[in-house]
C-alpha atoms as a PDB file:
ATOM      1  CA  UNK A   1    -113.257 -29.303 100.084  1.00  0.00           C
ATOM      2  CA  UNK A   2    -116.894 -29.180 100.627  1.00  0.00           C
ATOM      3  CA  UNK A   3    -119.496 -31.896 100.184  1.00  0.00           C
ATOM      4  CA  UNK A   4    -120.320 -30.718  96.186  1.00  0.00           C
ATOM      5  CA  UNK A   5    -119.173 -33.786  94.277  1.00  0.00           C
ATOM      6  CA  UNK A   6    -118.347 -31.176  91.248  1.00  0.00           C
ATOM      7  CA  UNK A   7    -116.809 -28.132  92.800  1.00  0.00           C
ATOM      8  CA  UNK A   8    -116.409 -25.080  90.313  1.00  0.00           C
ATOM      9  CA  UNK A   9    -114.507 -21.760  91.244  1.00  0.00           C
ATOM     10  CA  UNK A  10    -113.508 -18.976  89.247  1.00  0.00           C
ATOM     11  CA  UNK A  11    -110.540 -16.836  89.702  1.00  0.00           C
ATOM     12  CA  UNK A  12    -108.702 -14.431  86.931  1.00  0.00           C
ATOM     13  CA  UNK A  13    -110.494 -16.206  84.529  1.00  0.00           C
ATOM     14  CA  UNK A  14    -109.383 -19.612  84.676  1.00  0.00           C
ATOM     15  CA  UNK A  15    -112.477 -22.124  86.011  1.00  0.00           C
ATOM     16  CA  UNK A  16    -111.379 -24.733  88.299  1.00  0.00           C
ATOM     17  CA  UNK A  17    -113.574 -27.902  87.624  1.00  0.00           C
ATOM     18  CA  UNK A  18    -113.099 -30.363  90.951  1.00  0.00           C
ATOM     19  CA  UNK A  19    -114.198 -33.784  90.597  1.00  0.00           C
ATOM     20  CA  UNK A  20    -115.030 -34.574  94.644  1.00  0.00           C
ATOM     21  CA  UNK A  21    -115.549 -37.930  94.748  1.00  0.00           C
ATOM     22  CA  UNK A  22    -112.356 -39.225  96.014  1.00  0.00           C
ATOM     23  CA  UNK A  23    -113.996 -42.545  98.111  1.00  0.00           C
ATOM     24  CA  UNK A  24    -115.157 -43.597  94.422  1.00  0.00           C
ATOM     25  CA  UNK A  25    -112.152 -42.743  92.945  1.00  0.00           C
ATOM     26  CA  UNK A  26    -113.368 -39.289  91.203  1.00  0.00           C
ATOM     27  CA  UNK A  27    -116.214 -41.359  89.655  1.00  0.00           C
ATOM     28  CA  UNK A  28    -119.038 -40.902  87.702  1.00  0.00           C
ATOM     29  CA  UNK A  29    -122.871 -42.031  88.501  1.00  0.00           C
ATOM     30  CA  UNK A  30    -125.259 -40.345  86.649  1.00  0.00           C
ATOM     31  CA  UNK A  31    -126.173 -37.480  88.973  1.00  0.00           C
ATOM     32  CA  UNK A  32    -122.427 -36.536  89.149  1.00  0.00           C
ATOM     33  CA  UNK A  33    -122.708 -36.596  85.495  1.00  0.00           C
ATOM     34  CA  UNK A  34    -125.290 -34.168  85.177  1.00  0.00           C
ATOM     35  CA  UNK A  35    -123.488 -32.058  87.505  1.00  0.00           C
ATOM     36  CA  UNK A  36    -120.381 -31.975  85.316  1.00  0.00           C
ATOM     37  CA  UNK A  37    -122.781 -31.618  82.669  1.00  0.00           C
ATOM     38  CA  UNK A  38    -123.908 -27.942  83.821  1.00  0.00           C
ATOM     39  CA  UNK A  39    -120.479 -26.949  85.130  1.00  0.00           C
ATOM     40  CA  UNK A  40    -119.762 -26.851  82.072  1.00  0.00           C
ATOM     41  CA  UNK A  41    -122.612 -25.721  80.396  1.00  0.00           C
ATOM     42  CA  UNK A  42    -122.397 -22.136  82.498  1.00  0.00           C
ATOM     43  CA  UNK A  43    -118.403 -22.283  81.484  1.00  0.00           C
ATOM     44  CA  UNK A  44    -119.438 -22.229  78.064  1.00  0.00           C
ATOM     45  CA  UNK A  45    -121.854 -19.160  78.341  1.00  0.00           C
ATOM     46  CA  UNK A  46    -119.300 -17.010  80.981  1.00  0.00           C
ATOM     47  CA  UNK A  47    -117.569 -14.415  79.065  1.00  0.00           C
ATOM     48  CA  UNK A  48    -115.923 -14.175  82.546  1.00  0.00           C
ATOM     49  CA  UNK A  49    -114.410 -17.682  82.086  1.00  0.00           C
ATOM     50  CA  UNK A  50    -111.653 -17.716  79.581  1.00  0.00           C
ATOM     51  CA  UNK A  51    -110.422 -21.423  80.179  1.00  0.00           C
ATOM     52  CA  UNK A  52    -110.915 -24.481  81.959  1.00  0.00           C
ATOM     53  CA  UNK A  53    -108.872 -26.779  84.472  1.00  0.00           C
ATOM     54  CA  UNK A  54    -110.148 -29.864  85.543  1.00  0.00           C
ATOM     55  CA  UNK A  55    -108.822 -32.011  88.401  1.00  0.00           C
ATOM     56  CA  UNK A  56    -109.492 -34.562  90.585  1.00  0.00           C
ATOM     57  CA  UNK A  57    -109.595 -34.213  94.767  1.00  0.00           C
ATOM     58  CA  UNK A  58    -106.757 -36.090  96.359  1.00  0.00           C
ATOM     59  CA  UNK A  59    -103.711 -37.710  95.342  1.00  0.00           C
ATOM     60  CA  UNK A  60    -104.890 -41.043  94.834  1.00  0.00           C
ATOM     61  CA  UNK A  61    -107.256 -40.503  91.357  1.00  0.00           C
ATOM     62  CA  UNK A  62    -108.272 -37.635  88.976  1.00  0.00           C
ATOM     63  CA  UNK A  63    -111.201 -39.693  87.764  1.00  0.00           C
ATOM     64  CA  UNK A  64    -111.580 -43.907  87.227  1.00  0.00           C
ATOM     65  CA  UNK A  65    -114.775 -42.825  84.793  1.00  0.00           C
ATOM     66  CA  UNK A  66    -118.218 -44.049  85.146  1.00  0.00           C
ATOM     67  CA  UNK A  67    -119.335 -45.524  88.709  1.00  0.00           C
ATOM     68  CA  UNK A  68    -119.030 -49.499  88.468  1.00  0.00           C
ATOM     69  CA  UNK A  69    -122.824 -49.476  90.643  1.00  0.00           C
ATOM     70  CA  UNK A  70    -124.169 -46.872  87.789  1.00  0.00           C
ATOM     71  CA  UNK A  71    -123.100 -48.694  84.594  1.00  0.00           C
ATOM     72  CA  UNK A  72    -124.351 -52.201  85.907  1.00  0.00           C
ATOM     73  CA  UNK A  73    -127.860 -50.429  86.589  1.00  0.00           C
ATOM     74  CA  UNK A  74    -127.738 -48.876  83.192  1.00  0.00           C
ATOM     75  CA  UNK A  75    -126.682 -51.467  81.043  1.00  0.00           C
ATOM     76  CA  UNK A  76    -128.950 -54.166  82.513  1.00  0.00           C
ATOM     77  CA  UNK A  77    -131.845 -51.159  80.819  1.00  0.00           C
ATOM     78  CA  UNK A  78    -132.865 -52.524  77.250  1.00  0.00           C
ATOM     79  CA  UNK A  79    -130.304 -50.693  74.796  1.00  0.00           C
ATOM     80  CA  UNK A  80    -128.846 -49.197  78.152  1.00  0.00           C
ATOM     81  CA  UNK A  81    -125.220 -49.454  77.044  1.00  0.00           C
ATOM     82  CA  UNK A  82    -125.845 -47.468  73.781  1.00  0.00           C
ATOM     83  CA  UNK A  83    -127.698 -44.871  75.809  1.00  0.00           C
ATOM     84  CA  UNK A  84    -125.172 -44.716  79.052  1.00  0.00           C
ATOM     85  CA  UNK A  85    -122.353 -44.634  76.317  1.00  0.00           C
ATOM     86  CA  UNK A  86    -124.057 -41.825  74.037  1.00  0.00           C
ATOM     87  CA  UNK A  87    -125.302 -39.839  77.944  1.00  0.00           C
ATOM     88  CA  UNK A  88    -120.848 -39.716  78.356  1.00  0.00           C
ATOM     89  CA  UNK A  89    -120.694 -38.783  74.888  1.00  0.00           C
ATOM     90  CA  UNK A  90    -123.045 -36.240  74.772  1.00  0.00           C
ATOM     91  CA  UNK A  91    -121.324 -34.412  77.651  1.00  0.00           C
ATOM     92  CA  UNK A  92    -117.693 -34.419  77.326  1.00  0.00           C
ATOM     93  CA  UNK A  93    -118.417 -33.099  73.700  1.00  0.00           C
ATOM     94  CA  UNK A  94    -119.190 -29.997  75.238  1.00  0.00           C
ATOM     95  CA  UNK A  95    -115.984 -29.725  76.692  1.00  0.00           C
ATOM     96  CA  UNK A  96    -114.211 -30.858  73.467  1.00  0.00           C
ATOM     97  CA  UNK A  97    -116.087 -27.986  71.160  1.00  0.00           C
ATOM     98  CA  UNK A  98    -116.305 -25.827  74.137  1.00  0.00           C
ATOM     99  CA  UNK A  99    -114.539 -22.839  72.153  1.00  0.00           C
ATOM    100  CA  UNK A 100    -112.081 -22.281  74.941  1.00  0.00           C
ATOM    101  CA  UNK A 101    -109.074 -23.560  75.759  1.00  0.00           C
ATOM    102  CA  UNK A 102    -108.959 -26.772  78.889  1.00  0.00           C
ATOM    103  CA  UNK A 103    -106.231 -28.565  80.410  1.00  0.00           C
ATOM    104  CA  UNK A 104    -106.886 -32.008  82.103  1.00  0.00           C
ATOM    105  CA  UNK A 105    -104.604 -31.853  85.898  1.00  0.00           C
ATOM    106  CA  UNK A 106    -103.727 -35.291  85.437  1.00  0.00           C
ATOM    107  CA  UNK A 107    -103.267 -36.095  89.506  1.00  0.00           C
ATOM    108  CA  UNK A 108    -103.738 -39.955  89.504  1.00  0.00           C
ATOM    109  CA  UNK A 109    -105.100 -42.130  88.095  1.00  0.00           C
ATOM    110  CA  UNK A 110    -106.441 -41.544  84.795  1.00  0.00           C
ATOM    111  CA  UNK A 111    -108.540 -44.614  83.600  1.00  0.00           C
ATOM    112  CA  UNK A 112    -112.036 -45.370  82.068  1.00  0.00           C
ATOM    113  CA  UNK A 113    -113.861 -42.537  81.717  1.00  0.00           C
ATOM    114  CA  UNK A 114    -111.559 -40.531  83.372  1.00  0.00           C
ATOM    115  CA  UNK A 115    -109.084 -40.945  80.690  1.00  0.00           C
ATOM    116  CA  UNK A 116    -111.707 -40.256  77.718  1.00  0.00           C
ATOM    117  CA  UNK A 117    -112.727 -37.521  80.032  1.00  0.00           C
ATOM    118  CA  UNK A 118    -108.529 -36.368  79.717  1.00  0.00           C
ATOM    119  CA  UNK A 119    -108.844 -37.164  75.882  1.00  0.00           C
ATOM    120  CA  UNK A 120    -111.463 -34.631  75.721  1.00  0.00           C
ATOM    121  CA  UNK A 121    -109.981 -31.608  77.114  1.00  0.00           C
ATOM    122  CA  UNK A 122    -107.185 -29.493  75.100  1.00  0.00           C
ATOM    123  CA  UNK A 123    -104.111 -30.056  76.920  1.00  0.00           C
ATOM    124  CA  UNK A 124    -103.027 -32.798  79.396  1.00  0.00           C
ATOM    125  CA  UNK A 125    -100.313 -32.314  82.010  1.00  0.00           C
ATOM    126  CA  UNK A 126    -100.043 -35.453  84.544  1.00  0.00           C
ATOM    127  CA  UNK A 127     -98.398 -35.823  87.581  1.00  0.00           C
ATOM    128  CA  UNK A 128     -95.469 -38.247  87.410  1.00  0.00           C
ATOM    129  CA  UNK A 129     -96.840 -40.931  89.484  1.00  0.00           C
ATOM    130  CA  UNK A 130    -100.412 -40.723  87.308  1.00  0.00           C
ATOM    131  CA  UNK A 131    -100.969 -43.631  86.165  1.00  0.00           C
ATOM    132  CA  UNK A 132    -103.749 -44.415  82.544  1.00  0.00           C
ATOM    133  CA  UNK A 133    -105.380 -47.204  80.497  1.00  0.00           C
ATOM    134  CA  UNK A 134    -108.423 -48.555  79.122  1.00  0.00           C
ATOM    135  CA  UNK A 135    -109.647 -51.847  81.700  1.00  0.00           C
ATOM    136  CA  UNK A 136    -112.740 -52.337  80.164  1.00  0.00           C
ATOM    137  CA  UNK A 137    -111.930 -55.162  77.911  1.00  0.00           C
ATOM    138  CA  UNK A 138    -111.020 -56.929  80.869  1.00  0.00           C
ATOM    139  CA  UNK A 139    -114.513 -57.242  81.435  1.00  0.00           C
ATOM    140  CA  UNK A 140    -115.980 -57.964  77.846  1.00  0.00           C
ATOM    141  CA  UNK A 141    -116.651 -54.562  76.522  1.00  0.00           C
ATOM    142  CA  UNK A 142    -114.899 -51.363  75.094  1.00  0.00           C
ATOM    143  CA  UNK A 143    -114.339 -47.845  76.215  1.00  0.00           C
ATOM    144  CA  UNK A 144    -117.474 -45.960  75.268  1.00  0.00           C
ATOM    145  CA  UNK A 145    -117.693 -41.945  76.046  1.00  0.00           C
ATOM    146  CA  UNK A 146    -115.216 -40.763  73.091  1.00  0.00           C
ATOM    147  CA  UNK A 147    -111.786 -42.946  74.140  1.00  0.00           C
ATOM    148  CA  UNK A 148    -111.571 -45.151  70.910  1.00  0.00           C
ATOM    149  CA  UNK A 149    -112.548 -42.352  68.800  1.00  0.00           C
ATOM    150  CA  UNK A 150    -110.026 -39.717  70.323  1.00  0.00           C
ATOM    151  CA  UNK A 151    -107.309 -41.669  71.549  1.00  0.00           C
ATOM    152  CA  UNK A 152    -107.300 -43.125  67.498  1.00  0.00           C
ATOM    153  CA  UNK A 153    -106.730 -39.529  66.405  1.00  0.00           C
ATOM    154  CA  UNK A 154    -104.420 -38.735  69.292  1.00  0.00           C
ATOM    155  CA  UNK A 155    -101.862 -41.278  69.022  1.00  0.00           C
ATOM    156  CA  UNK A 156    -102.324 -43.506  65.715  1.00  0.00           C
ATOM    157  CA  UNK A 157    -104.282 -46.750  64.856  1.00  0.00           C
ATOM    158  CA  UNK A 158    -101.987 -49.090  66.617  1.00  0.00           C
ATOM    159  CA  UNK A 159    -100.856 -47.444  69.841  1.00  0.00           C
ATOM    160  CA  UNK A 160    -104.733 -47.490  70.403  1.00  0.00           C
ATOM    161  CA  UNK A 161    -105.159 -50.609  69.558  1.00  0.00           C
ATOM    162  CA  UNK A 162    -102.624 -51.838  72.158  1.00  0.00           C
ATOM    163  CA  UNK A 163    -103.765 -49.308  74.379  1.00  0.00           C
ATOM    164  CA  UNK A 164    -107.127 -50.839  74.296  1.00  0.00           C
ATOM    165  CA  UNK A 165    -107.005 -54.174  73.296  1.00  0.00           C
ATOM    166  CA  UNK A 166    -104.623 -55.220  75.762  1.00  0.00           C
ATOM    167  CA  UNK A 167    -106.360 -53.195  78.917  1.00  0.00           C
ATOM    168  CA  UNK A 168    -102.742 -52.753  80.196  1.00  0.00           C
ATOM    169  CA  UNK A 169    -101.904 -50.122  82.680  1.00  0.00           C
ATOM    170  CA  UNK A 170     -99.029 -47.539  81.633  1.00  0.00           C
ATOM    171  CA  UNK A 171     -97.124 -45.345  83.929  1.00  0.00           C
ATOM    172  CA  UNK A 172     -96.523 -41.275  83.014  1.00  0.00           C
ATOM    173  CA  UNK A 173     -93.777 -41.267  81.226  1.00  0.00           C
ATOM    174  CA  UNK A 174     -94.989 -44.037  78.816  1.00  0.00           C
ATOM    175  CA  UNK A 175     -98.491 -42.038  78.331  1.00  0.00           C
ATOM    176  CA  UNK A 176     -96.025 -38.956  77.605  1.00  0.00           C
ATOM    177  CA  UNK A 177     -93.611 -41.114  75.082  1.00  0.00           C
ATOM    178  CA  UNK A 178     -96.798 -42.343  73.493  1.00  0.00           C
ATOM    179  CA  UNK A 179     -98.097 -38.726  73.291  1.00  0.00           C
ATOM    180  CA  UNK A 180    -101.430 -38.889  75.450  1.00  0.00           C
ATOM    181  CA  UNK A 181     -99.909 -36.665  77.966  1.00  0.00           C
ATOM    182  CA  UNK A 182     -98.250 -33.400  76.999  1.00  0.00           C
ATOM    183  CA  UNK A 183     -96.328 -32.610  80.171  1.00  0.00           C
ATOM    184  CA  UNK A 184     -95.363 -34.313  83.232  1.00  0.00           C
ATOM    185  CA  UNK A 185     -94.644 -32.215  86.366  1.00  0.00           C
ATOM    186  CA  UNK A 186     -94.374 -33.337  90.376  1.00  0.00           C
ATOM    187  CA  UNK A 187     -97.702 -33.564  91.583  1.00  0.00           C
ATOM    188  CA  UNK A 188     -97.148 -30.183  94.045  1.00  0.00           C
ATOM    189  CA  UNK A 189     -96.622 -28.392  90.513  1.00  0.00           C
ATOM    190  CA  UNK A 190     -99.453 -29.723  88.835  1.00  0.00           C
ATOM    191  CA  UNK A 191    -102.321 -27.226  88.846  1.00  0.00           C
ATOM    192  CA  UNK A 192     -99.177 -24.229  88.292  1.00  0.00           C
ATOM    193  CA  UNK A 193     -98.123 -25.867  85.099  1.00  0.00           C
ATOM    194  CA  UNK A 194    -101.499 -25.644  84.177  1.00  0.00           C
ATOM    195  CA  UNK A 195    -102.219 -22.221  85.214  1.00  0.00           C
ATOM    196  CA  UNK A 196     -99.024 -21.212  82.983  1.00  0.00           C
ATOM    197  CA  UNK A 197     -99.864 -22.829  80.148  1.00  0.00           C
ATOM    198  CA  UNK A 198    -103.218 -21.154  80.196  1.00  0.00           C
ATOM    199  CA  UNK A 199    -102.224 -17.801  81.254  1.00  0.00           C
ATOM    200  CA  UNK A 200     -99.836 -17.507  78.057  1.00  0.00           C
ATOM    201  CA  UNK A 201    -102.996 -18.275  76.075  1.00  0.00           C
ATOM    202  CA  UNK A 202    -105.913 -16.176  77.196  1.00  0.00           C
ATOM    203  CA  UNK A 203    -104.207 -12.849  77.123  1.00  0.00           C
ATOM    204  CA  UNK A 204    -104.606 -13.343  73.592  1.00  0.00           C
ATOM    205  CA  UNK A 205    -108.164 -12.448  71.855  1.00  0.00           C
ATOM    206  CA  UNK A 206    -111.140 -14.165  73.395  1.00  0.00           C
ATOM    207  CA  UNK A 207    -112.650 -14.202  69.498  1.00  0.00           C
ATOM    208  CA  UNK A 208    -109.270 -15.590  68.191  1.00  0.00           C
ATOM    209  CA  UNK A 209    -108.754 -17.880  70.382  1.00  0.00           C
ATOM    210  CA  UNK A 210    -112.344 -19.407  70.231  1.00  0.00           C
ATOM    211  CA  UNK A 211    -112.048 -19.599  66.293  1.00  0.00           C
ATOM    212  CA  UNK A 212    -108.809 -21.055  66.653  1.00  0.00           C
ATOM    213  CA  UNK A 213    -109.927 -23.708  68.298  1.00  0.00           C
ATOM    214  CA  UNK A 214    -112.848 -24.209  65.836  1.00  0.00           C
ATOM    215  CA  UNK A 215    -110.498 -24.610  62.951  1.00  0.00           C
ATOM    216  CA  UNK A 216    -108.057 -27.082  65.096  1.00  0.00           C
ATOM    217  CA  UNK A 217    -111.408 -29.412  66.428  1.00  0.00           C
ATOM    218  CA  UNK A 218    -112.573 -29.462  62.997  1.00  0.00           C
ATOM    219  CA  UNK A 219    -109.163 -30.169  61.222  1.00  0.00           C
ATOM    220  CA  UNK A 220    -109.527 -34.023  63.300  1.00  0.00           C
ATOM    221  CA  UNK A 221    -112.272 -35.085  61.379  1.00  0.00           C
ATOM    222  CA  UNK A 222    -112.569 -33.074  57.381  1.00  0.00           C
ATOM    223  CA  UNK A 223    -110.541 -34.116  54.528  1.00  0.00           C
ATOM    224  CA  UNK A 224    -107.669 -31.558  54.114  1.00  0.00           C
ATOM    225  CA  UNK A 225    -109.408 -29.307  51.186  1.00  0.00           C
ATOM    226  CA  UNK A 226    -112.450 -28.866  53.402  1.00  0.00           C
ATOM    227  CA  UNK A 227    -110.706 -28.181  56.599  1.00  0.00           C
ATOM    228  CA  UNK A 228    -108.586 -25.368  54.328  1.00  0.00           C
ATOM    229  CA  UNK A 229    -111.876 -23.858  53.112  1.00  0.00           C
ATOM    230  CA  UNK A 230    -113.099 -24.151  56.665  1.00  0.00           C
ATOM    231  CA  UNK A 231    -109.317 -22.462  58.209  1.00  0.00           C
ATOM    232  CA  UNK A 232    -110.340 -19.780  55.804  1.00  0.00           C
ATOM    233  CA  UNK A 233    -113.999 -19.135  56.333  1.00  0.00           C
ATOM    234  CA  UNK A 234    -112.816 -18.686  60.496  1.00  0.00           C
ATOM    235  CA  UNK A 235    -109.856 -16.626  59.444  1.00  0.00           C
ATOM    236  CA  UNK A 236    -111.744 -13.955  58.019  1.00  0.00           C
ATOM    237  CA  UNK A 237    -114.295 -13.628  60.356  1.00  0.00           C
ATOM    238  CA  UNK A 238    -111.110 -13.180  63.035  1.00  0.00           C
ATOM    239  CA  UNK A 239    -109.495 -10.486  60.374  1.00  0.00           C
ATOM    240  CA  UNK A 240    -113.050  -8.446  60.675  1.00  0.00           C
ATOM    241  CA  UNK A 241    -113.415  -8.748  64.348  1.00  0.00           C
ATOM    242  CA  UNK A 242    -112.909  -5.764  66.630  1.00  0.00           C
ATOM    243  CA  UNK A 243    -110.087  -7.512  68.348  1.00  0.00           C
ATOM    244  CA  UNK A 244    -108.315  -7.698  65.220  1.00  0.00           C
ATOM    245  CA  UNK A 245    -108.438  -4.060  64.238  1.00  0.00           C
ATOM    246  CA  UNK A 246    -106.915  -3.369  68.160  1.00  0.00           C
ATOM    247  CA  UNK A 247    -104.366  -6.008  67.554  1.00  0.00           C
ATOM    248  CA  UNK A 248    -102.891  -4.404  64.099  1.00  0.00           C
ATOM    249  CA  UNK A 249    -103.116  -1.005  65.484  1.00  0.00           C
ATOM    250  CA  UNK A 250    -101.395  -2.084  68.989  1.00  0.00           C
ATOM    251  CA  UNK A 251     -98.687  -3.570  66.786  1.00  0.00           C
ATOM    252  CA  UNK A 252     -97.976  -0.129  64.806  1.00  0.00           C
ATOM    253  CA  UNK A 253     -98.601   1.521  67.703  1.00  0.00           C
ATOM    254  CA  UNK A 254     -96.038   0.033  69.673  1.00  0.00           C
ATOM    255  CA  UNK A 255     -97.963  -1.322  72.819  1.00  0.00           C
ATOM    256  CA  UNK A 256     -99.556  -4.039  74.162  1.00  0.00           C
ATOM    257  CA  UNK A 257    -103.180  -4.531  72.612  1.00  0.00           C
ATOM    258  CA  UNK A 258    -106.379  -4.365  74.784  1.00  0.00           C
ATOM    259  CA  UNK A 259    -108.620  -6.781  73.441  1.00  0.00           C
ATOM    260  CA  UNK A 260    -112.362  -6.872  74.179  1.00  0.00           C
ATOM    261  CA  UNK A 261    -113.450  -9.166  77.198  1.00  0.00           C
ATOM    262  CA  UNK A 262    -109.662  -9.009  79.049  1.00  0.00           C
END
């Protein structure tokens, strides 16, 4: 591993995000940040990249969020823990909307920010000796780059509010009862789990697939009626894509389809 403390490779069209901090834990200052920030911005535009993998280096940590030396600078700023919270925000929204499908390589330890960071991505598959929670209220404040917000939706009012309220510490296979994690593998089948799981979805369409997505990120936050106007606004724009018309005559064709950007 080089000396990049965001390391990005491509390769069959899976992006490998590598958070390469492992002396801070996989952390996050504010030039890391911005880093991750572009990383993902050039995953977005790729045609090339069909989906996203993000891990941490070493076996220690995938991420313990935001550098302890960076928040105290930025929330000793006037309004600086709005801002530093809103700067997280801001950035793993991209992933969440990204229009392409991620999976969080849950190594280690998952806690902070590196847990909203996990709540932000599609899928999560952890390593059985990962370990998550939410510390900060330990220390007199909340979780502020998405975590109350996702985890609520995620897992239900009160398994957050334990979650969070308590700042306890919970092992794999608790974060998988509870549902934050949706697979737990040994750590030396970590990244293939998550190369499976991905591989099964982008040899679908690339236009599918992205409106897919649209309709499931939406369906989190609309009432029901609009998120079943919204399903069907996305649905027929994928019925009168190109990939749709190969997709229908592949099926009555009897082969596989070839779908535009595979």
């Amino acid at each position: 591993m080089n000396d990049l403390k965001i390391v990005y490779e491509l390769s069959e069209g899976i992006g490998y995000i590598t958070l390469n901090r492992p002396d801070t834990l996989n952390s996050f200052n504010k030039s890391v940040l911005d880093q991750f920030e572009n990383v993902l911005k050039s995953c977005k535009d790729d045609d090339a990249c069909r989906a996203i993998i993000i891990t941490g280096t070493g076996e220690k940590a995938f991420s313990a969020g935001a550098d302890v030396n960076t928040f105290i600078e930025e929330v000793n700023k006037p309004l600086g823990g709005r801002e530093w919270s809103r700067y997280g925000q801001v950035v793993f929204k991209i992933l969440d909307a990204m229009g392409k499908p991620s999976v969080a390589a849950l190594n280690g330890l998952t806690i902070g920010g590196g847990l909203e960071l996990a709540l932000a991505c599609t899928f999560r598959i952890a390593s059985d000796k990962a370990k998550f929670g939410f510390g900060e209220i330990a220390l007199g404040f909340l979780p502020g780059w998405g975590g109350p917000s996702r985890i609520t939706r995620l897992i239900g009012k009160s398994k957050a509010a334990e979650l969070i309220l308590t700042g306890d510490y919970i092992d794999a296979q608790t974060a998988l009862s509870m549902g934050i994690v949706d697979k737990l593998v040994p750590s030396g089948e970590l990244i293939t789990a998550c190369e499976t799981l991905l591989l099964r979805i982008i040899r679908h369409s690339p236009i599918a697939v992205k409106i897919a997505l649209e309709a499931i990120h939406y369906a989190q936050y609309l009432p029901l009626e609009e998120s079943l106007i919204l399903e069907s606004d996305l649905g027929g724009l994928a019925c009168n894509s190109e990939d749709a018309k190969e997709g229908l005559k592949a099926f009555l064709e009897k082969r596989k389809p070839i779908f535009k950007g595979r």
